[in-house]
N, C-alpha and C. Protein backbone atom coordinates (compact mmCIF):
# COMPACT_ATOMS: atom_id res chain seq x y z
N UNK A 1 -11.40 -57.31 -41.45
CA UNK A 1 -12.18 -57.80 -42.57
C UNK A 1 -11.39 -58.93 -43.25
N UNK A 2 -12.02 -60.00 -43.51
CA UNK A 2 -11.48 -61.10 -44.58
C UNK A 2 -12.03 -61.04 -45.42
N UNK A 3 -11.21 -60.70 -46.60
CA UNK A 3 -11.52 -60.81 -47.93
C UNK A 3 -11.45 -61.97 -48.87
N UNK A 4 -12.30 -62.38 -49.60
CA UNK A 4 -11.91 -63.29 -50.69
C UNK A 4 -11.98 -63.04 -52.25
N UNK A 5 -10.87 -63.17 -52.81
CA UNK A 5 -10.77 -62.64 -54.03
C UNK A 5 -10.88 -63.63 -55.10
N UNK A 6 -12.14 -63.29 -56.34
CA UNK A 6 -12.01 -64.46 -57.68
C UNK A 6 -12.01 -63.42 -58.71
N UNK A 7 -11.06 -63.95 -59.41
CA UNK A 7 -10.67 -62.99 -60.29
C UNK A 7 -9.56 -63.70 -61.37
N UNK A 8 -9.75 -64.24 -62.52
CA UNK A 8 -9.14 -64.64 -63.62
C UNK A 8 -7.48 -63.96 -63.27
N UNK A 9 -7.65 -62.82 -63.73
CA UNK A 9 -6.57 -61.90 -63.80
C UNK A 9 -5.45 -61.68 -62.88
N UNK A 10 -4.30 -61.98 -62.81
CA UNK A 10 -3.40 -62.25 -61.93
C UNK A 10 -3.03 -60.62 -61.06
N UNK A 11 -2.72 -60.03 -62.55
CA UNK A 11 -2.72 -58.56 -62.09
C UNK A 11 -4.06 -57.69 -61.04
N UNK A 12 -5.11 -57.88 -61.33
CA UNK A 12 -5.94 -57.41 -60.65
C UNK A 12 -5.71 -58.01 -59.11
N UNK A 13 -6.03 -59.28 -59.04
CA UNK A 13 -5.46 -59.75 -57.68
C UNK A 13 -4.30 -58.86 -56.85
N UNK A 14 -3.01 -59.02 -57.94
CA UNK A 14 -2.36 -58.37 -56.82
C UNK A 14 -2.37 -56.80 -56.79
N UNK A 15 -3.26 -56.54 -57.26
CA UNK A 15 -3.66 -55.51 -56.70
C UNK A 15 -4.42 -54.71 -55.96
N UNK A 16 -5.75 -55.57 -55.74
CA UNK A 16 -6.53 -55.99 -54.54
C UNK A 16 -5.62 -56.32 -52.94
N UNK A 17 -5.24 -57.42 -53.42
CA UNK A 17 -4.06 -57.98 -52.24
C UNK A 17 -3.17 -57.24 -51.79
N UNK A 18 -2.47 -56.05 -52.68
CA UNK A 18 -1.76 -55.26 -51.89
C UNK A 18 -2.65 -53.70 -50.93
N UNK A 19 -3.67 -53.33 -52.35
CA UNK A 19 -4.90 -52.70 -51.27
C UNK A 19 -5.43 -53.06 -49.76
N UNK A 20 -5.78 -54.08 -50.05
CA UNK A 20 -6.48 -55.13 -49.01
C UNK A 20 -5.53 -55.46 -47.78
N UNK A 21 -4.67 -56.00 -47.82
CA UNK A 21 -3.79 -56.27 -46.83
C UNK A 21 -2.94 -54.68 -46.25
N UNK A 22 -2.79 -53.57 -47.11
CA UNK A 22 -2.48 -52.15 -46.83
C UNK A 22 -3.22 -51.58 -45.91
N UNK A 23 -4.59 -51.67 -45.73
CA UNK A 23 -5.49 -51.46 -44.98
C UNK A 23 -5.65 -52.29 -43.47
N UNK A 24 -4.77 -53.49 -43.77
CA UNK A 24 -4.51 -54.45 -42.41
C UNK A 24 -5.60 -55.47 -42.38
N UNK A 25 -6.22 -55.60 -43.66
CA UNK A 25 -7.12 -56.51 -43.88
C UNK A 25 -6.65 -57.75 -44.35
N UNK A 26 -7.57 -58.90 -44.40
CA UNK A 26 -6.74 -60.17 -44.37
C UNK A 26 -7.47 -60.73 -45.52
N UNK A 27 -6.43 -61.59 -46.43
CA UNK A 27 -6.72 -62.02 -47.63
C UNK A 27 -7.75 -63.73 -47.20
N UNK A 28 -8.54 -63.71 -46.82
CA UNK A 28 -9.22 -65.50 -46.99
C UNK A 28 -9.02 -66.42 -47.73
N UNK A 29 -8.44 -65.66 -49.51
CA UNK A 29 -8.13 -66.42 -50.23
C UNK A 29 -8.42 -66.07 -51.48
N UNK A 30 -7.77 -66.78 -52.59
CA UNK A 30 -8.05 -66.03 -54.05
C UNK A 30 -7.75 -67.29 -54.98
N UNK A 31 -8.73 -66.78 -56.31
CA UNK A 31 -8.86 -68.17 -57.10
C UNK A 31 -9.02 -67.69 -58.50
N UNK A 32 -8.57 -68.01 -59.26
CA UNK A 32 -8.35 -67.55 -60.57
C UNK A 32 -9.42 -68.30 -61.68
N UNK A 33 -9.96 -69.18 -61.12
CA UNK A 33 -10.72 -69.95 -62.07
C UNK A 33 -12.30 -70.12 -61.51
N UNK A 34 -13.10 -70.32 -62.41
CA UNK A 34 -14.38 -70.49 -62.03
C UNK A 34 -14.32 -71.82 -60.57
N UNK A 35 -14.00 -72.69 -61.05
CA UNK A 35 -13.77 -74.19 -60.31
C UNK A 35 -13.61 -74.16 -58.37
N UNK A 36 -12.10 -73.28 -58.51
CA UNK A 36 -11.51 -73.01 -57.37
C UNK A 36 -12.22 -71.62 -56.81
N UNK A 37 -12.95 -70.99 -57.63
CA UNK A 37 -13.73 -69.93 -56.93
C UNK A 37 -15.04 -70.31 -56.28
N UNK A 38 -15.62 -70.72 -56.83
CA UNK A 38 -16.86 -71.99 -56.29
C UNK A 38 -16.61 -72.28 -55.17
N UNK A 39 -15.14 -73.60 -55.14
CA UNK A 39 -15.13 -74.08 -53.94
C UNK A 39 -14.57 -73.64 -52.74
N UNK A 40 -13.61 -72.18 -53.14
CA UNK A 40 -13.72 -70.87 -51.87
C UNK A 40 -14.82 -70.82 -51.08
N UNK A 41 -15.40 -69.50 -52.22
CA UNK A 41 -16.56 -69.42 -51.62
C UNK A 41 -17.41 -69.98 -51.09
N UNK A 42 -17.71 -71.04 -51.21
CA UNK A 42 -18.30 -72.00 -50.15
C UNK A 42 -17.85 -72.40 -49.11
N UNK A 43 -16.44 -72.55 -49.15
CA UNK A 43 -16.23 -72.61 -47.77
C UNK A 43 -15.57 -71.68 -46.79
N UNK A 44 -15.53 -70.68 -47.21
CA UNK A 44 -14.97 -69.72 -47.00
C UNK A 44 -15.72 -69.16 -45.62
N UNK A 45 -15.04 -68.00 -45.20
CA UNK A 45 -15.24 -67.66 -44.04
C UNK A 45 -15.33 -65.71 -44.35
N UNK A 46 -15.34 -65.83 -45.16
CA UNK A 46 -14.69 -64.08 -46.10
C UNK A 46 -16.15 -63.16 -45.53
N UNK A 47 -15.81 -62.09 -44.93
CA UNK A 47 -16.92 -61.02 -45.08
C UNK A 47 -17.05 -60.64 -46.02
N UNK A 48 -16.50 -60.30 -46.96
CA UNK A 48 -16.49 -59.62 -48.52
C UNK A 48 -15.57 -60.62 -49.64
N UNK A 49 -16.25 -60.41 -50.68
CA UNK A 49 -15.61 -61.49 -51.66
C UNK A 49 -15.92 -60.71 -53.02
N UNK A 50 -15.38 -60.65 -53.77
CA UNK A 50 -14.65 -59.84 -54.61
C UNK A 50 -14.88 -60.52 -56.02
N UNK A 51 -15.60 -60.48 -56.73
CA UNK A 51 -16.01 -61.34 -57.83
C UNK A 51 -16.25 -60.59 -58.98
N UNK A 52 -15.21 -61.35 -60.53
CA UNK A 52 -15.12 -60.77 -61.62
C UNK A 52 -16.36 -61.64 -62.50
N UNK A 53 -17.03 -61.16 -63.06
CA UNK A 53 -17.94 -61.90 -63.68
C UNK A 53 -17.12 -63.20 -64.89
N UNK A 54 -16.39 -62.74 -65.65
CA UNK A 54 -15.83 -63.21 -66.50
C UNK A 54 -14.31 -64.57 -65.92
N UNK A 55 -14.87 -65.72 -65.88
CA UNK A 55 -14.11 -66.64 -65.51
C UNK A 55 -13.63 -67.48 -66.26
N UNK A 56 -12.64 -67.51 -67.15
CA UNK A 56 -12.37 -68.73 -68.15
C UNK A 56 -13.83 -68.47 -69.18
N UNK A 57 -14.65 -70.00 -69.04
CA UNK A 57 -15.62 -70.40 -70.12
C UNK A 57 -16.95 -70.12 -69.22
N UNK A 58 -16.83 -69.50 -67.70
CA UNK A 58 -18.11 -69.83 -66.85
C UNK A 58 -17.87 -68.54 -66.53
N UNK A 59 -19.02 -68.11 -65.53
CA UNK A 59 -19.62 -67.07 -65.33
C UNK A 59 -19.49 -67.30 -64.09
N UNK A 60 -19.19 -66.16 -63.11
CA UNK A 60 -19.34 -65.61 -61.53
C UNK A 60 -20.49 -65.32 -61.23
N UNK A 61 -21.42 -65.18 -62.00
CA UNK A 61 -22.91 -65.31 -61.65
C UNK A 61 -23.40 -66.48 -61.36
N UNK A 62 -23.02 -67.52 -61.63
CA UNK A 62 -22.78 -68.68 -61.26
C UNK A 62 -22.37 -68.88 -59.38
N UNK A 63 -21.47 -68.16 -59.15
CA UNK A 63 -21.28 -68.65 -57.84
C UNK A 63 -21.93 -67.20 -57.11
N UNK A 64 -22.00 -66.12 -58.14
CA UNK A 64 -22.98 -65.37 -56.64
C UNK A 64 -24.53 -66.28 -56.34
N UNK A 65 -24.89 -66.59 -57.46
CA UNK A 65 -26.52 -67.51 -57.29
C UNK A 65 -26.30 -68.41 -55.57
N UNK A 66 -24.89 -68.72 -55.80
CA UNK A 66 -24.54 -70.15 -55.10
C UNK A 66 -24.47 -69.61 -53.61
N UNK A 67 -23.50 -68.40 -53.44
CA UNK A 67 -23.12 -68.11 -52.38
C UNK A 67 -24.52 -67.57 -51.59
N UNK A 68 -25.49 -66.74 -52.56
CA UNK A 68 -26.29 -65.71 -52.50
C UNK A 68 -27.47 -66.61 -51.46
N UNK A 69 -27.68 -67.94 -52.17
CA UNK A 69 -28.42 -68.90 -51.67
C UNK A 69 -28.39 -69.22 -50.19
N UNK A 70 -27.61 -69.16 -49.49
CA UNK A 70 -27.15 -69.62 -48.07
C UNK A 70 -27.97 -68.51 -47.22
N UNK A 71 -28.22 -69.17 -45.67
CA UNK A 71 -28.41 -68.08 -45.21
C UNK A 71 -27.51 -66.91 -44.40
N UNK A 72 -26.56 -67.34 -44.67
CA UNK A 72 -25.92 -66.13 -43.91
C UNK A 72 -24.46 -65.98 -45.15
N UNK A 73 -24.42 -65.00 -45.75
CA UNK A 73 -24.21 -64.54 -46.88
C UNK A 73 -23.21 -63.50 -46.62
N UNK A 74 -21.81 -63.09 -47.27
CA UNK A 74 -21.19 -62.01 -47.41
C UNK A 74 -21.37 -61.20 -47.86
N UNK A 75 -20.41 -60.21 -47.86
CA UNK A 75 -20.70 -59.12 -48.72
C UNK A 75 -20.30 -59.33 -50.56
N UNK A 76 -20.74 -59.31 -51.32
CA UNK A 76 -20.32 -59.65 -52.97
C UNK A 76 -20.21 -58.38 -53.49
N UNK A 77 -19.06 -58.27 -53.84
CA UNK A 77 -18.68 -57.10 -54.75
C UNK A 77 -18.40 -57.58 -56.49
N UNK A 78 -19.26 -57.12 -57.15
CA UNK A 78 -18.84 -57.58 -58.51
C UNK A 78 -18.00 -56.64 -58.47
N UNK A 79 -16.97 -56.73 -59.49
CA UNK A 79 -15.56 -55.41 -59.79
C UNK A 79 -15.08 -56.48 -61.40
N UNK A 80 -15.70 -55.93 -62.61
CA UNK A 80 -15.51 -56.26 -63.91
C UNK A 80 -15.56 -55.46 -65.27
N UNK A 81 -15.33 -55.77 -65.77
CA UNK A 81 -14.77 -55.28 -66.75
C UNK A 81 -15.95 -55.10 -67.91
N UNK A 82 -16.98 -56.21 -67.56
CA UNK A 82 -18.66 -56.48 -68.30
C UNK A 82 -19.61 -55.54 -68.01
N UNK A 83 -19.78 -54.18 -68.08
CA UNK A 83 -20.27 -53.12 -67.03
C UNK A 83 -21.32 -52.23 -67.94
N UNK A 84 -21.94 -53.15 -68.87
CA UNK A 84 -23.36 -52.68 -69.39
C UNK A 84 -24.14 -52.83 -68.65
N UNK A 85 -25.30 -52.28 -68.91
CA UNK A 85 -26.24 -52.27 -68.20
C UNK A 85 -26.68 -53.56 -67.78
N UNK A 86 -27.26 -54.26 -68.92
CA UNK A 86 -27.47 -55.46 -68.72
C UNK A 86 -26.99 -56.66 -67.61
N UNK A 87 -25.48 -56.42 -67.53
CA UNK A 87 -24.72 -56.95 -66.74
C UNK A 87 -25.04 -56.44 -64.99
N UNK A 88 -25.15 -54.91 -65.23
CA UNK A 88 -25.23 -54.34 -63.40
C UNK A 88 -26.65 -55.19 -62.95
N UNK A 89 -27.66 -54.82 -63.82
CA UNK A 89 -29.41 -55.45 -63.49
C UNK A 89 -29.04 -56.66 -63.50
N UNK A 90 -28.49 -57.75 -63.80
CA UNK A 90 -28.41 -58.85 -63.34
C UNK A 90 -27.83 -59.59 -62.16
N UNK A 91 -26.34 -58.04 -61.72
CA UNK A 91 -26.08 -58.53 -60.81
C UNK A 91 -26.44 -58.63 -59.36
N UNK A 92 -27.21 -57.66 -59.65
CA UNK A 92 -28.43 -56.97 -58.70
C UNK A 92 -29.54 -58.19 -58.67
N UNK A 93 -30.14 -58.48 -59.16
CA UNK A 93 -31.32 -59.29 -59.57
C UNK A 93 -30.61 -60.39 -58.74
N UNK A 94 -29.56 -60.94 -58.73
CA UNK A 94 -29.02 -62.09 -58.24
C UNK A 94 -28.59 -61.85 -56.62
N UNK A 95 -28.46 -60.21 -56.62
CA UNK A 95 -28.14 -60.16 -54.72
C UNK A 95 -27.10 -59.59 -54.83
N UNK A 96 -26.22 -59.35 -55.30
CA UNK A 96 -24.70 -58.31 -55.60
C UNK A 96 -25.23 -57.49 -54.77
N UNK A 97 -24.16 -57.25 -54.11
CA UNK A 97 -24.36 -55.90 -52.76
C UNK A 97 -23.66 -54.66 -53.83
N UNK A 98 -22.87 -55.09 -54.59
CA UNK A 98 -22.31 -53.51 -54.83
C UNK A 98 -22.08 -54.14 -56.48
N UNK A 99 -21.27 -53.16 -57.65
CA UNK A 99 -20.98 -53.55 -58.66
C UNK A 99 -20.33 -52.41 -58.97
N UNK A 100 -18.47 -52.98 -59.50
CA UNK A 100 -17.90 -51.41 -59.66
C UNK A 100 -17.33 -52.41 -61.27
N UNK A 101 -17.14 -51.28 -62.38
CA UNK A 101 -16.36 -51.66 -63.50
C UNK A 101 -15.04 -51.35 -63.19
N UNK A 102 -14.18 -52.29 -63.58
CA UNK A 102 -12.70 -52.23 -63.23
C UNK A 102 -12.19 -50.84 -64.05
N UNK A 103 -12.84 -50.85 -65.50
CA UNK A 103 -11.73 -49.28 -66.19
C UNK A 103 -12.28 -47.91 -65.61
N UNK A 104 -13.20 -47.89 -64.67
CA UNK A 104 -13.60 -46.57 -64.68
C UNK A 104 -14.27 -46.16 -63.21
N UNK A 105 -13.83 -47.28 -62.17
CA UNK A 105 -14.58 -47.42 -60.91
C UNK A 105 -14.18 -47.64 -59.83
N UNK A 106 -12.83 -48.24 -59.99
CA UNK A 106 -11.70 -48.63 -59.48
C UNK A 106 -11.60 -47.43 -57.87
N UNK A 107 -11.38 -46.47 -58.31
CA UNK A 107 -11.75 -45.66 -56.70
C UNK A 107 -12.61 -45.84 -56.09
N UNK A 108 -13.48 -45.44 -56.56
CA UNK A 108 -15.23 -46.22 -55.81
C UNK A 108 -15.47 -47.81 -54.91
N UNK A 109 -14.17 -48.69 -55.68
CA UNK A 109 -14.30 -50.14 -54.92
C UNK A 109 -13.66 -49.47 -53.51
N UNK A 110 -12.41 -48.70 -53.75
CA UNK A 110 -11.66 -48.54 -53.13
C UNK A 110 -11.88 -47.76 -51.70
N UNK A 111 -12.62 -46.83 -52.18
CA UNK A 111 -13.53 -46.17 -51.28
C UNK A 111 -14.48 -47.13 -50.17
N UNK A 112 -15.44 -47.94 -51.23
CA UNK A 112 -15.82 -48.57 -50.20
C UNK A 112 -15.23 -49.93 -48.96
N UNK A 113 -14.24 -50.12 -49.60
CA UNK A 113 -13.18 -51.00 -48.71
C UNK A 113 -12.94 -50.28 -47.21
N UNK A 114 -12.89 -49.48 -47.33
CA UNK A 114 -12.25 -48.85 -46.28
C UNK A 114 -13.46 -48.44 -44.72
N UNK A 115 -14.17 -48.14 -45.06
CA UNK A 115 -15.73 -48.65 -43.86
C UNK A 115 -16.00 -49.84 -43.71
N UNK A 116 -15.61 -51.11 -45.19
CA UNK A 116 -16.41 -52.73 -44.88
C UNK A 116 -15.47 -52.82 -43.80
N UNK A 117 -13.82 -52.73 -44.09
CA UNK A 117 -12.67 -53.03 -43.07
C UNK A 117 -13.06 -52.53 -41.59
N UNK A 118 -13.64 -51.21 -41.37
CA UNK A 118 -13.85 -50.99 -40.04
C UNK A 118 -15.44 -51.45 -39.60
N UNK A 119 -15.51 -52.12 -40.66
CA UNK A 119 -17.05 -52.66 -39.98
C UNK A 119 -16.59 -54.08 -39.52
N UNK A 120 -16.19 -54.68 -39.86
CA UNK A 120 -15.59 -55.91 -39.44
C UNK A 120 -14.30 -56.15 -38.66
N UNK A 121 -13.69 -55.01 -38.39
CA UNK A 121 -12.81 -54.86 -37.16
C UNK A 121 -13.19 -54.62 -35.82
């Protein structure tokens, strides 16, 4: 599995990255800012991509719209911290394959990592 990680938060990353690569999975790449997450994901090659809603001044809903648009599409995991309701129905509405809140869900991403990895091995 290649993963791509956007995610503001330095800490979360490496903690993805050490998950992710623990599993023998391969990092595609990671971007801390709305800008450089955009232009990942687009060119990216990632089966799964890993997206925090909250980017600087812009929104990751922003680039799921973007990614979501194409026809042949990854897997999008929202994993944030924004985990009202409001927020899950939108991410859904936009094509989000999955949506975990980082304070309280964190196993659940984790869980599902581990089948995407042998689905793509």
């Amino acid at each position: 599995m290649k993963a791509l990680l956007i995610d503001d938060s330095d800490d979360i990353r490496k903690v993805l990255r050490k998950i992710i690569s623990g599993m023998g999975a391969e990092i595609a790449g990671e971007a801390s800012n709305f800008t450089d997450g955009l232009e990942l994901a687009k060119k990216s090659d990632a089966h799964v991509i890993i997206l925090d809603i909250k980017l600087g001044n812009k929104s990751g809903f922003d680039i799921l719209k973007k990614v979501k648009s194409k026809k042949k599409t990854p897997i999008i995991i929202i994993f944030s911290n924004y985990s009202a309701k409001q927020y899950r129905e939108k991410a859904f509405k936009e094509k989000a394959d999955y949506f975990f809140n980082k304070t309280d869900e964190s196993s659940e991403l984790i869980d599902l990592l581990n089948p995407l990895n042998n689905r793509f091995n």
